[in-house]
Structure formats: structure tokens, C-alpha cells
C-alpha atoms as a PDB file:
ATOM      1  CA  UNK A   1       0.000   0.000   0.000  1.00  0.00           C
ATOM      2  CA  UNK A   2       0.660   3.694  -0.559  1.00  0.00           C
ATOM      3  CA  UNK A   3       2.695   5.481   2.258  1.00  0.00           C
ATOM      4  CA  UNK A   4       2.073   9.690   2.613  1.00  0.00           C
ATOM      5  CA  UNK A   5       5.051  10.488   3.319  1.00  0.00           C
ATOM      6  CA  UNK A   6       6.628  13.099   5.479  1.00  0.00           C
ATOM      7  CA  UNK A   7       7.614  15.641   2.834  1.00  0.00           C
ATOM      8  CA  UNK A   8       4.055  14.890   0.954  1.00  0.00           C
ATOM      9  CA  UNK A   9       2.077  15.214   3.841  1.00  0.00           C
ATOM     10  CA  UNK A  10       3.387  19.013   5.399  1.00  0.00           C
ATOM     11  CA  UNK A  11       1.905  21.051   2.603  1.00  0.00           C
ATOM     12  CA  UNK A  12      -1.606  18.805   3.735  1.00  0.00           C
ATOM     13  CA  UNK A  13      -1.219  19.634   6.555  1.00  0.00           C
ATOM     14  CA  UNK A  14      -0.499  23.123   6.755  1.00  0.00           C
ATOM     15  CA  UNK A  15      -3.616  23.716   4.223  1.00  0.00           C
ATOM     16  CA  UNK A  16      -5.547  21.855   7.530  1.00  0.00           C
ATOM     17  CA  UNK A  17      -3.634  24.390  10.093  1.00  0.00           C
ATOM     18  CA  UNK A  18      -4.655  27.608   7.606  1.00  0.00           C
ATOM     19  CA  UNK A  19      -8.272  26.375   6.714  1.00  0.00           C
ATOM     20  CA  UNK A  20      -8.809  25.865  10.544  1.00  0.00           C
ATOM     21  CA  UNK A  21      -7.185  29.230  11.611  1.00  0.00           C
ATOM     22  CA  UNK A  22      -9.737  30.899   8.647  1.00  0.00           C
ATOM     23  CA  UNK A  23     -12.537  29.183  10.350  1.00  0.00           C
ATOM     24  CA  UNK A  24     -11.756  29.981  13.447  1.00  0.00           C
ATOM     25  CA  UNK A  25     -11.496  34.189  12.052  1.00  0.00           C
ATOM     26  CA  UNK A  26     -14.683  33.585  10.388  1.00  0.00           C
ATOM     27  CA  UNK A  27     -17.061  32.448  13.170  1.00  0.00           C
ATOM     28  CA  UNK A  28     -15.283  34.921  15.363  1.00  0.00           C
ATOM     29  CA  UNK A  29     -16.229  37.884  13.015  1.00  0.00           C
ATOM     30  CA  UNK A  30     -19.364  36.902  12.803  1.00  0.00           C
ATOM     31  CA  UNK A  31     -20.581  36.335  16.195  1.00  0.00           C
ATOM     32  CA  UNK A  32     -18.467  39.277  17.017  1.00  0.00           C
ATOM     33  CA  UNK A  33     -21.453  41.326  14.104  1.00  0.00           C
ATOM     34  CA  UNK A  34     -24.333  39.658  15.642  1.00  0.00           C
ATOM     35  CA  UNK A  35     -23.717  41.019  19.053  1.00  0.00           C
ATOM     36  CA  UNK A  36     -25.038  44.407  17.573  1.00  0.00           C
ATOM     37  CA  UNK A  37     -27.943  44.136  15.939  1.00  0.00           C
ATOM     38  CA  UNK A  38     -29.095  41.621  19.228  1.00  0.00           C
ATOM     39  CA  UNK A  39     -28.354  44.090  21.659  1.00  0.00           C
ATOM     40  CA  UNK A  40     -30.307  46.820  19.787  1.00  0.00           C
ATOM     41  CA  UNK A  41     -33.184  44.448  19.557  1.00  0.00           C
ATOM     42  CA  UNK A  42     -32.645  43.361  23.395  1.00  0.00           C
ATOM     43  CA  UNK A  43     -32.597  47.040  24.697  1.00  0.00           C
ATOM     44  CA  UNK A  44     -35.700  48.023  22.722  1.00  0.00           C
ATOM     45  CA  UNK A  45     -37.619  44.833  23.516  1.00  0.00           C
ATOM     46  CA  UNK A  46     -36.741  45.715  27.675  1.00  0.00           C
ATOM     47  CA  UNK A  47     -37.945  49.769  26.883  1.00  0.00           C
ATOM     48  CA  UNK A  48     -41.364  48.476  25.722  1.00  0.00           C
ATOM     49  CA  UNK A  49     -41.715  46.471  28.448  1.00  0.00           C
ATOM     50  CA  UNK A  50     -40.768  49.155  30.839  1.00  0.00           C
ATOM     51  CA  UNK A  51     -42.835  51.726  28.659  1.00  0.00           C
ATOM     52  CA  UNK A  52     -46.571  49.964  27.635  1.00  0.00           C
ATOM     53  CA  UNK A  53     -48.127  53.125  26.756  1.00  0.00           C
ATOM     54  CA  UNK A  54     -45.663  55.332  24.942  1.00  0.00           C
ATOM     55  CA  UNK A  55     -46.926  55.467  21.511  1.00  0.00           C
ATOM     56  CA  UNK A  56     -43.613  57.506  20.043  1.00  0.00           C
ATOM     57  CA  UNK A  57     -41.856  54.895  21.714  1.00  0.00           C
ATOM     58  CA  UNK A  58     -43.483  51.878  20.467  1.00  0.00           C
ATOM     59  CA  UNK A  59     -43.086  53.307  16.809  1.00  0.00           C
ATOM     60  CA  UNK A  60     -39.495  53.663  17.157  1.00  0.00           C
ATOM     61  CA  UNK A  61     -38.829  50.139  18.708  1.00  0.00           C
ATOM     62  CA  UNK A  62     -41.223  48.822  15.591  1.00  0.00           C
ATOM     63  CA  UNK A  63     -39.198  50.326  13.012  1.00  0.00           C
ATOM     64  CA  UNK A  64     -35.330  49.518  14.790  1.00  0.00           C
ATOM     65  CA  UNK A  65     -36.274  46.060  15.592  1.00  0.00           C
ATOM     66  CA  UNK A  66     -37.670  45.378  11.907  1.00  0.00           C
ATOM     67  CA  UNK A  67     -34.568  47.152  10.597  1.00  0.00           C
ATOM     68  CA  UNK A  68     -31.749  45.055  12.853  1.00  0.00           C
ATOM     69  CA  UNK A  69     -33.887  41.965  11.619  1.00  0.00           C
ATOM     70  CA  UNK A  70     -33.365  42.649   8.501  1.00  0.00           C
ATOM     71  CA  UNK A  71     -30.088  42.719   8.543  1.00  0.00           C
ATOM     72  CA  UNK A  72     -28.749  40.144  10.835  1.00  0.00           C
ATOM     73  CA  UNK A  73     -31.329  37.955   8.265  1.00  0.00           C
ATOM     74  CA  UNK A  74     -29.061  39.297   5.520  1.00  0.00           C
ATOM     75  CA  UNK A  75     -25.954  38.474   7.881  1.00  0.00           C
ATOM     76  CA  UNK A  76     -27.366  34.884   8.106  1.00  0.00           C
ATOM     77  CA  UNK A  77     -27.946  34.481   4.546  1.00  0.00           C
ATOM     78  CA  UNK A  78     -24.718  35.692   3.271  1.00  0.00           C
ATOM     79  CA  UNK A  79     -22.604  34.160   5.894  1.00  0.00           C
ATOM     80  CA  UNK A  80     -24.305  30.852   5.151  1.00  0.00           C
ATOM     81  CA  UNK A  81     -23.778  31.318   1.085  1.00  0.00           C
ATOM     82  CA  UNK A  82     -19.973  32.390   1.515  1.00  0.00           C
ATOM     83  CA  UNK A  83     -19.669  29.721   4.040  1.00  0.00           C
ATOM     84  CA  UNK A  84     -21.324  27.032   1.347  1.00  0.00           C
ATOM     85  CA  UNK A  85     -19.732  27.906  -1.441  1.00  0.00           C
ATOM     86  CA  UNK A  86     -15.756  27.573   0.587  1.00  0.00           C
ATOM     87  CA  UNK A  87     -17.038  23.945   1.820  1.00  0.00           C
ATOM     88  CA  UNK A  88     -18.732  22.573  -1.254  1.00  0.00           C
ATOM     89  CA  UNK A  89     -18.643  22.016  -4.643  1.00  0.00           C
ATOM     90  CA  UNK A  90     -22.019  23.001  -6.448  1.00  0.00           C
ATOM     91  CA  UNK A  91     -23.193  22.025  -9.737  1.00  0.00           C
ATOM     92  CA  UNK A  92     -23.721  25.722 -11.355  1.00  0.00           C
ATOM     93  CA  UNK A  93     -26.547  25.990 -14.142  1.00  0.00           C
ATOM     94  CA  UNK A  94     -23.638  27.052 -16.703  1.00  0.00           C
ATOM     95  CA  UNK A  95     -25.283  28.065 -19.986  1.00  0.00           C
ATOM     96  CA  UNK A  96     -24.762  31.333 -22.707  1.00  0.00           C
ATOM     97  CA  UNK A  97     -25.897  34.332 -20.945  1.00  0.00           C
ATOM     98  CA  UNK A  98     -26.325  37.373 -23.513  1.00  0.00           C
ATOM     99  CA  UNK A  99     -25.036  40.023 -21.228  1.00  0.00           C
ATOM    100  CA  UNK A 100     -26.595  43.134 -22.505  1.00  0.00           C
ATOM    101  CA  UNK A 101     -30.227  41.551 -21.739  1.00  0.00           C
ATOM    102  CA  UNK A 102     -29.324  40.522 -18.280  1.00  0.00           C
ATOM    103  CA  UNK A 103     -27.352  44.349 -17.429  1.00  0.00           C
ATOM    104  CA  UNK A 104     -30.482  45.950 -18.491  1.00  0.00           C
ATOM    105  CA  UNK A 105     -32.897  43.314 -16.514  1.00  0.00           C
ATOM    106  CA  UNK A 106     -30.873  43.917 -13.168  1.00  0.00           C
ATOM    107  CA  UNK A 107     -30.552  47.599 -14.062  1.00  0.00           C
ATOM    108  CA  UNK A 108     -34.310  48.295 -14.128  1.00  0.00           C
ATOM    109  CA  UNK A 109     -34.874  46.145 -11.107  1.00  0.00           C
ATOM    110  CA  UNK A 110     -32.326  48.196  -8.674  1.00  0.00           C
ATOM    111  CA  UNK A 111     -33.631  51.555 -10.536  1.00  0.00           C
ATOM    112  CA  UNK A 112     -36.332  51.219  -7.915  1.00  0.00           C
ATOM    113  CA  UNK A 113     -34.110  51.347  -4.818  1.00  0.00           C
ATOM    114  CA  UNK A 114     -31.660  54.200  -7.241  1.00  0.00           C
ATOM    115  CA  UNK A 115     -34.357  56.383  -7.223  1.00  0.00           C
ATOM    116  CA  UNK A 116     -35.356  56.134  -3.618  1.00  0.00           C
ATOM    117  CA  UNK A 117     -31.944  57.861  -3.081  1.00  0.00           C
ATOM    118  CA  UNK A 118     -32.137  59.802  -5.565  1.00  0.00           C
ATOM    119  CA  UNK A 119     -29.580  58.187  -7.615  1.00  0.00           C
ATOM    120  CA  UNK A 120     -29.329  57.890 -11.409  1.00  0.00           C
ATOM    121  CA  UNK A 121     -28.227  55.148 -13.261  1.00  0.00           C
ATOM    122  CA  UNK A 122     -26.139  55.437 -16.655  1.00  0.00           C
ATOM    123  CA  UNK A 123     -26.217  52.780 -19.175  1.00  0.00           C
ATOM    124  CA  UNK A 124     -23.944  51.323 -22.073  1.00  0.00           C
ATOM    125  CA  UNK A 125     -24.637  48.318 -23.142  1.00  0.00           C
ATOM    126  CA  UNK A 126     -23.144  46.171 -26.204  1.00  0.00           C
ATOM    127  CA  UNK A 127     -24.249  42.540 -27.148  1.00  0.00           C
ATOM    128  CA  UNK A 128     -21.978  39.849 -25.967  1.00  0.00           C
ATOM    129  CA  UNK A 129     -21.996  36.390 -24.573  1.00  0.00           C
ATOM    130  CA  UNK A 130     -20.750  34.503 -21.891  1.00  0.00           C
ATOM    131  CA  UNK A 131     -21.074  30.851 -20.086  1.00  0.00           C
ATOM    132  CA  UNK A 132     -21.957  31.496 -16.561  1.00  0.00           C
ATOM    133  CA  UNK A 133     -24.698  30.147 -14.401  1.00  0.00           C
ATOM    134  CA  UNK A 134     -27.771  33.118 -14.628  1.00  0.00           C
ATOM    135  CA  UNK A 135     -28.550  32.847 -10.851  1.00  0.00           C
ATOM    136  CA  UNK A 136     -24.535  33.634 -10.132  1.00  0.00           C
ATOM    137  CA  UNK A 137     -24.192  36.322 -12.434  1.00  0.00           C
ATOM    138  CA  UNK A 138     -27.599  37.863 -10.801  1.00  0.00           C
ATOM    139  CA  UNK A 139     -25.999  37.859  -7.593  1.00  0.00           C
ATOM    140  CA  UNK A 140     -22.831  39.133  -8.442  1.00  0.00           C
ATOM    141  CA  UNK A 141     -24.357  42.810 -10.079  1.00  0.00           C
ATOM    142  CA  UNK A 142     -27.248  42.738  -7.756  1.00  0.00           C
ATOM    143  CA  UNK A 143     -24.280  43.097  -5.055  1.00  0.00           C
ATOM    144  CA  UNK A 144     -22.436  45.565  -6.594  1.00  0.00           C
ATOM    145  CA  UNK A 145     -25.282  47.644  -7.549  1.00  0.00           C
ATOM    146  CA  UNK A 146     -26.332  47.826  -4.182  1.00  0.00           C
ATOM    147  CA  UNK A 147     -22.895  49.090  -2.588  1.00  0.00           C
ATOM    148  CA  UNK A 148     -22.640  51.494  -5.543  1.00  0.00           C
ATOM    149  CA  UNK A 149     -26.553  52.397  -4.019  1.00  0.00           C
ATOM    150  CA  UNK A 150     -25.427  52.266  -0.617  1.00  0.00           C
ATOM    151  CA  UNK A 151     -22.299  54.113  -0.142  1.00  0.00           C
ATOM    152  CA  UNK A 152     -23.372  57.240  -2.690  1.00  0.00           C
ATOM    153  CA  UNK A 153     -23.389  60.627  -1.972  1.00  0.00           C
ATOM    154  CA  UNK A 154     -26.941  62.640  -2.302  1.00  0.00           C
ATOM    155  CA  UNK A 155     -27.614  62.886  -5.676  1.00  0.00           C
ATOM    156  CA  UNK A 156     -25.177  60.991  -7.068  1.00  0.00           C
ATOM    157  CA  UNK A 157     -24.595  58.896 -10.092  1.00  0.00           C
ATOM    158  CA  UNK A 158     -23.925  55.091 -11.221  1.00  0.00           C
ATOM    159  CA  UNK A 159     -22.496  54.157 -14.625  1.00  0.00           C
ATOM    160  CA  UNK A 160     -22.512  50.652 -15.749  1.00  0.00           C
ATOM    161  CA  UNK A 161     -21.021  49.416 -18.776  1.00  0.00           C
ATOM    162  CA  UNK A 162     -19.690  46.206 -20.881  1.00  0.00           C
ATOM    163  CA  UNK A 163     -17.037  46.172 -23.834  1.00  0.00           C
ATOM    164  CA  UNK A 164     -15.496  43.283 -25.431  1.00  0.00           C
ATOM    165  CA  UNK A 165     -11.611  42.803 -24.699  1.00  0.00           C
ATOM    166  CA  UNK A 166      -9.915  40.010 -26.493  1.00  0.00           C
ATOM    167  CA  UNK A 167     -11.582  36.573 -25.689  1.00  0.00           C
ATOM    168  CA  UNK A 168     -13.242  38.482 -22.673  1.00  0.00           C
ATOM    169  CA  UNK A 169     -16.249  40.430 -21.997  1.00  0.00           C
ATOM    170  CA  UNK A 170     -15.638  43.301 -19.115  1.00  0.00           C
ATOM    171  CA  UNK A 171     -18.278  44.751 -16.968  1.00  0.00           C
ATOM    172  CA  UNK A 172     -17.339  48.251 -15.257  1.00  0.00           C
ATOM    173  CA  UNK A 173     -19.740  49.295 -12.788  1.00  0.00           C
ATOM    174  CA  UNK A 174     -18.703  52.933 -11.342  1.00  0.00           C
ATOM    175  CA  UNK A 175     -20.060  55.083  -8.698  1.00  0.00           C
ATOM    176  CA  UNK A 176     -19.964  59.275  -7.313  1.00  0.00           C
ATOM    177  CA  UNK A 177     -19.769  57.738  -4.002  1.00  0.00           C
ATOM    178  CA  UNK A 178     -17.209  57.834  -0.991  1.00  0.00           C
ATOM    179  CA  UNK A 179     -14.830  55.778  -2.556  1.00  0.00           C
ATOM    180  CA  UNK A 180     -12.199  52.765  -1.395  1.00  0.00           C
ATOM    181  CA  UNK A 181      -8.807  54.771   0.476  1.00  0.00           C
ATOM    182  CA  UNK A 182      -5.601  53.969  -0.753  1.00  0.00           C
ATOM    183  CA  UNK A 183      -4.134  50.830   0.440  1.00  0.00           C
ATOM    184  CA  UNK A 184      -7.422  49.015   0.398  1.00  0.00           C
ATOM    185  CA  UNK A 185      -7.628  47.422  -2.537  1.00  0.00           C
ATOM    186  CA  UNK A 186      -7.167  44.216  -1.854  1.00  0.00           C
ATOM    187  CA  UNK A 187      -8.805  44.093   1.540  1.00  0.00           C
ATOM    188  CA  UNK A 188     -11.997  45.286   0.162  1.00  0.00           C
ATOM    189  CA  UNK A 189     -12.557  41.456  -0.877  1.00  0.00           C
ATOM    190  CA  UNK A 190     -12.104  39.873   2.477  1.00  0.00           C
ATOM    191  CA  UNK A 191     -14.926  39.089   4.734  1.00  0.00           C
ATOM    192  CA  UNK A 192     -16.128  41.446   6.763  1.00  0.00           C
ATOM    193  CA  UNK A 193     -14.111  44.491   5.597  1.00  0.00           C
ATOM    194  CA  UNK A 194     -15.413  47.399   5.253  1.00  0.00           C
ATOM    195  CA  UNK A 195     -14.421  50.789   4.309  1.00  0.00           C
ATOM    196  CA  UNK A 196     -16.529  53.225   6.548  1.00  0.00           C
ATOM    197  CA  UNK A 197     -17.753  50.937   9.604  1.00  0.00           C
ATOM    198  CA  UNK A 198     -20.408  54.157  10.648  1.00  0.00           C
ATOM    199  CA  UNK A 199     -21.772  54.382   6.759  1.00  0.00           C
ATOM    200  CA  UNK A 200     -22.028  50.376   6.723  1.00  0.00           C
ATOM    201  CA  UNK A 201     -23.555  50.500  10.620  1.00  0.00           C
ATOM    202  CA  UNK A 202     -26.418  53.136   9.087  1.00  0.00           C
ATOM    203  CA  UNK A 203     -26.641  51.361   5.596  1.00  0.00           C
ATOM    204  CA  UNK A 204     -26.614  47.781   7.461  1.00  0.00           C
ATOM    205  CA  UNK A 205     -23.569  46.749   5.558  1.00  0.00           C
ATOM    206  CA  UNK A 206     -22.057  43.895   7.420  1.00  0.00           C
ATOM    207  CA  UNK A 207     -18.636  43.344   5.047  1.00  0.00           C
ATOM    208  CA  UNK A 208     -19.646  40.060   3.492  1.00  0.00           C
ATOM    209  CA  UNK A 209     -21.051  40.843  -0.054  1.00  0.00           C
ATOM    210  CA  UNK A 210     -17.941  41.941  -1.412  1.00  0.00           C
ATOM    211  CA  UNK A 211     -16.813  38.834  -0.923  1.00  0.00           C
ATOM    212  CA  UNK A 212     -19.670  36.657  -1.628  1.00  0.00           C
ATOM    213  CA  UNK A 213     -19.197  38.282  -5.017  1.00  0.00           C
ATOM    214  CA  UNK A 214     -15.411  37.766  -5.539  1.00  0.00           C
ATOM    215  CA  UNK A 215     -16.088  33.396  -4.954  1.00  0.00           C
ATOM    216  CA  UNK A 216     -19.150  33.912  -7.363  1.00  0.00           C
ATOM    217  CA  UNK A 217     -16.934  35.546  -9.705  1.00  0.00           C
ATOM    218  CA  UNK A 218     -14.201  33.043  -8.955  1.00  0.00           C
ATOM    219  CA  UNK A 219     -16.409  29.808 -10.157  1.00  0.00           C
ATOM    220  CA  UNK A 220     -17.524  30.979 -13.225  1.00  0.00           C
ATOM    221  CA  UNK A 221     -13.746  31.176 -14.542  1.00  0.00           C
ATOM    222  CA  UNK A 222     -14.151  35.259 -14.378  1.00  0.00           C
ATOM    223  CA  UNK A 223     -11.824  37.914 -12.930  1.00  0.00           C
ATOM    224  CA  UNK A 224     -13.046  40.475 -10.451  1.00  0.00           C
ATOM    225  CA  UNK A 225     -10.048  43.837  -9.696  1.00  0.00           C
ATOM    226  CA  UNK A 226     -10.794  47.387  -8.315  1.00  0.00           C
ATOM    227  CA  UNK A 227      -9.997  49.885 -11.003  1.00  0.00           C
ATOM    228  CA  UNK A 228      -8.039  53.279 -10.425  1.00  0.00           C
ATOM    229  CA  UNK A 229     -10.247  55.934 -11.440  1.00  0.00           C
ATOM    230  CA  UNK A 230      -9.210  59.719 -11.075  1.00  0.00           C
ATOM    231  CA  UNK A 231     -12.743  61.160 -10.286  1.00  0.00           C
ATOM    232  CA  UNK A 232     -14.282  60.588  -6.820  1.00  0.00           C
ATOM    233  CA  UNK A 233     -15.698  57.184  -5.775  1.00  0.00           C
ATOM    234  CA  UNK A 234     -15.084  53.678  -6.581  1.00  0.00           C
ATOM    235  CA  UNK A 235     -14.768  51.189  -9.519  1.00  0.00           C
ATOM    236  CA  UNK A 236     -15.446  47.212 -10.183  1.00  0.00           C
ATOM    237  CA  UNK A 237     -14.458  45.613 -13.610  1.00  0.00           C
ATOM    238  CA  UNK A 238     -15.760  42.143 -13.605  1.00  0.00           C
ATOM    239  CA  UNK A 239     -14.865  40.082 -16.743  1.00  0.00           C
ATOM    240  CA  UNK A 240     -16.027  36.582 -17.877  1.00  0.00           C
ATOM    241  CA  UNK A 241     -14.677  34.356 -20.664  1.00  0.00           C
ATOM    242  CA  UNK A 242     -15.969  35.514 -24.110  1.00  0.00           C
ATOM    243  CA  UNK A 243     -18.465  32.703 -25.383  1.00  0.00           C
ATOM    244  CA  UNK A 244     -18.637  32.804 -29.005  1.00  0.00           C
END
């Protein structure tokens, strides 16, 4: 029989040593986020009990306690997803996506939330296909678009566009918003990162979509890089094998 030996089996084990350390990180951080959101809901939960009759009081508790639900649900769901995808392998729904159609289909859904901020969105859109999984690719834009929503200034704008470079096909998505700082770059794609921890706190950003988006990316053969721009706020170029 086959013997592992020594020499063979240290680069094993030290993959073990670093998946447990990241696993370790990972439940920390994200116990460390729940705490939060649960304490909110704990405190309010104790003032109506103290306070029965306080109508201003009640509304307020209704409308914190629905909005730290909301997002330690979108904590659950993400962590769950970027914990999935590390520990399995899925069978993805590959299949020719025409890219202009589905940019335009996610565009008009997030114009919705766009507007509520009073945000515009610019399009460009050229026809080009790729081989992805539909539901991935959804994800992927949905979660950009709604950082590019999030972390905005008043008023501001969103410009998304797709070219065709060499046996790729590049989608920029650009934002007027606060922009990544210098030296971040390649942080903004770790779990629970985030940029502006009040902003994110307000906006219920919990530093997990980011990279939700990069393993997405990631399966479906693409390439996912923060862009240097000279104008004010930030830039994503995501770019998928070309399918002819």
C-alpha cells in the first residue's frame, strides 16, 4: 500500500492548520457582528416592556427592531452562502448568458431602490456572450449595484457598462460615491471588511457581499479587480470568458 510520506504530507497539513485558523477568524467575526444588531433588539424589547403606553416609543422600537432583523437575516444568509460555497462544490446551471439583456434586466430592477436615493443610473450596453450560471451572475451585479446604491453621496450617479476585450467580456460598474482609500484594494474582498464601519452600521452593511461576489466571480472562470479611477468614488471591472 501507498505510504504519505513526510515531505508529501506538510503542505496537507499546513492547508488543515490555515483552513482551521480561517474558520476559526470567520465564526469569530461573525458572532463578534451579531452582538449588535441583538443588543439593539434586546434594549428596545426591555424599553417596551418598561414603557406599555408610549406610543412615540413603540413606533421607534417597531421600526429599529424590523430594521436590525433585517439585517442580521441578511448576515445569516450571506454568511451561510460564503460559508457554502468555501465547503462545497455546487453544480452551477452554466449556460450562454447574452449580457446586454441581463445588465439591463438587473438595471431596471435596482432603478427602484436608485431612485429612492435619488440616484441615477447610466447605461452602455453592447451585445456579448458569456457561459456562466444566470442565478450567479444575478448575484454578483445585484451586489455591486447595491454598494454602488449604498455608499453614494446625495444625488449621485452610477455608470454601468460592458465592452469586449480580447476573448473576454468586461463589466465596469462605477459610482460618485465615498470611494475605497488607498491601500485598500485588496482588503476590500475579504470578509467582513469594510471601508466606513459608521456608513455600513447606518446602511446595514455587514462586510460580506464583497466577498460573496469575488467566490461567485471566482467559479464561473471570471476575474473580479478594483480599477483606479481619477474622479471621486469607486470602480469594479468584472470580466467573464468571451463565449462565441
Amino acid at each position: 500500500p501507498y505510504t504519505l510520506s513526510l515531505h508529501d504530507a506538510l503542505p496537507i497539513l499546513e492547508k488543515l492548520k490555515t483552513s482551521e485558523h480561517q474558520q476559526k477568524l470567520f465564526i469569530g467575526n461573525i458572532t463578534h457582528e451579531f452582538k449588535t444588531p441583538l443588543t439593539i433588539i434586546r434594549a428596545y424589547v426591555d424599553l417596551i416592556e418598561m414603557y406599555t403606553d408610549d406610543p412615540l416609543l413603540l413606533e421607534d422600537a417597531k421600526k429599529n427592531i424590523r430594521k436590525e432583523t433585517d439585517r442580521l437575516l441578511d448576515m445569516v444568509e450571506k454568511a451561510l452562502h460564503l460559508s457554502s460555497l468555501e465547503k462545497y462544490d455546487f453544480e452551477f446551471n452554466a449556460k450562454p448568458i447574452e449580457i446586454k439583456e441581463l445588465l439591463r434586466d438587473i438595471c431596471d430592477r435596482i432603478n427602484v431602490k436608485a431612485k429612492k436615493f435619488e440616484l441615477t443610473i447610466h447605461c452602455d450596453f453592447k451585445e456579448a456572450y458569456i457561459w456562466a450560471d444566470p442565478e450567479s451572475v444575478m448575484q454578483i451585479f445585484i451586489n455591486i449595484l447595491d454598494n454602488a446604491i449604498k455608499y453614494n453621496r446625495p444625488n449621485g450617479k452610477i455608470f454601468v457598462s460592458n465592452y469586449i476585450d480580447d476573448d473576454n467580456v468586461c463589466v465596469v460598474i462605477r459610482d460618485t460615491g465615498i470611494g475605497i482609500p488607498i491601500g485598500s484594494e485588496d482588503k476590500i474582498f475579504q470578509p467582513f471588511y469594510r471601508v466606513d464601519k459608521e456608513r455600513s452600521r447606518q446602511t446595514s452593511g455587514i462586510g460580506l457581499g464583497l466577498a460573496l461576489v469575488k467566490k461567485l466571480v471566482q467559479m464561473q472562470n471570471g476575474n473580479i479587480k478594483l480599477m483606479n479611477i481619477n474622479e471621486k468614488g469607486t470602480a469594479i471591472k468584472i470580466s467573464f470568458p468571451h463565449y462565441f
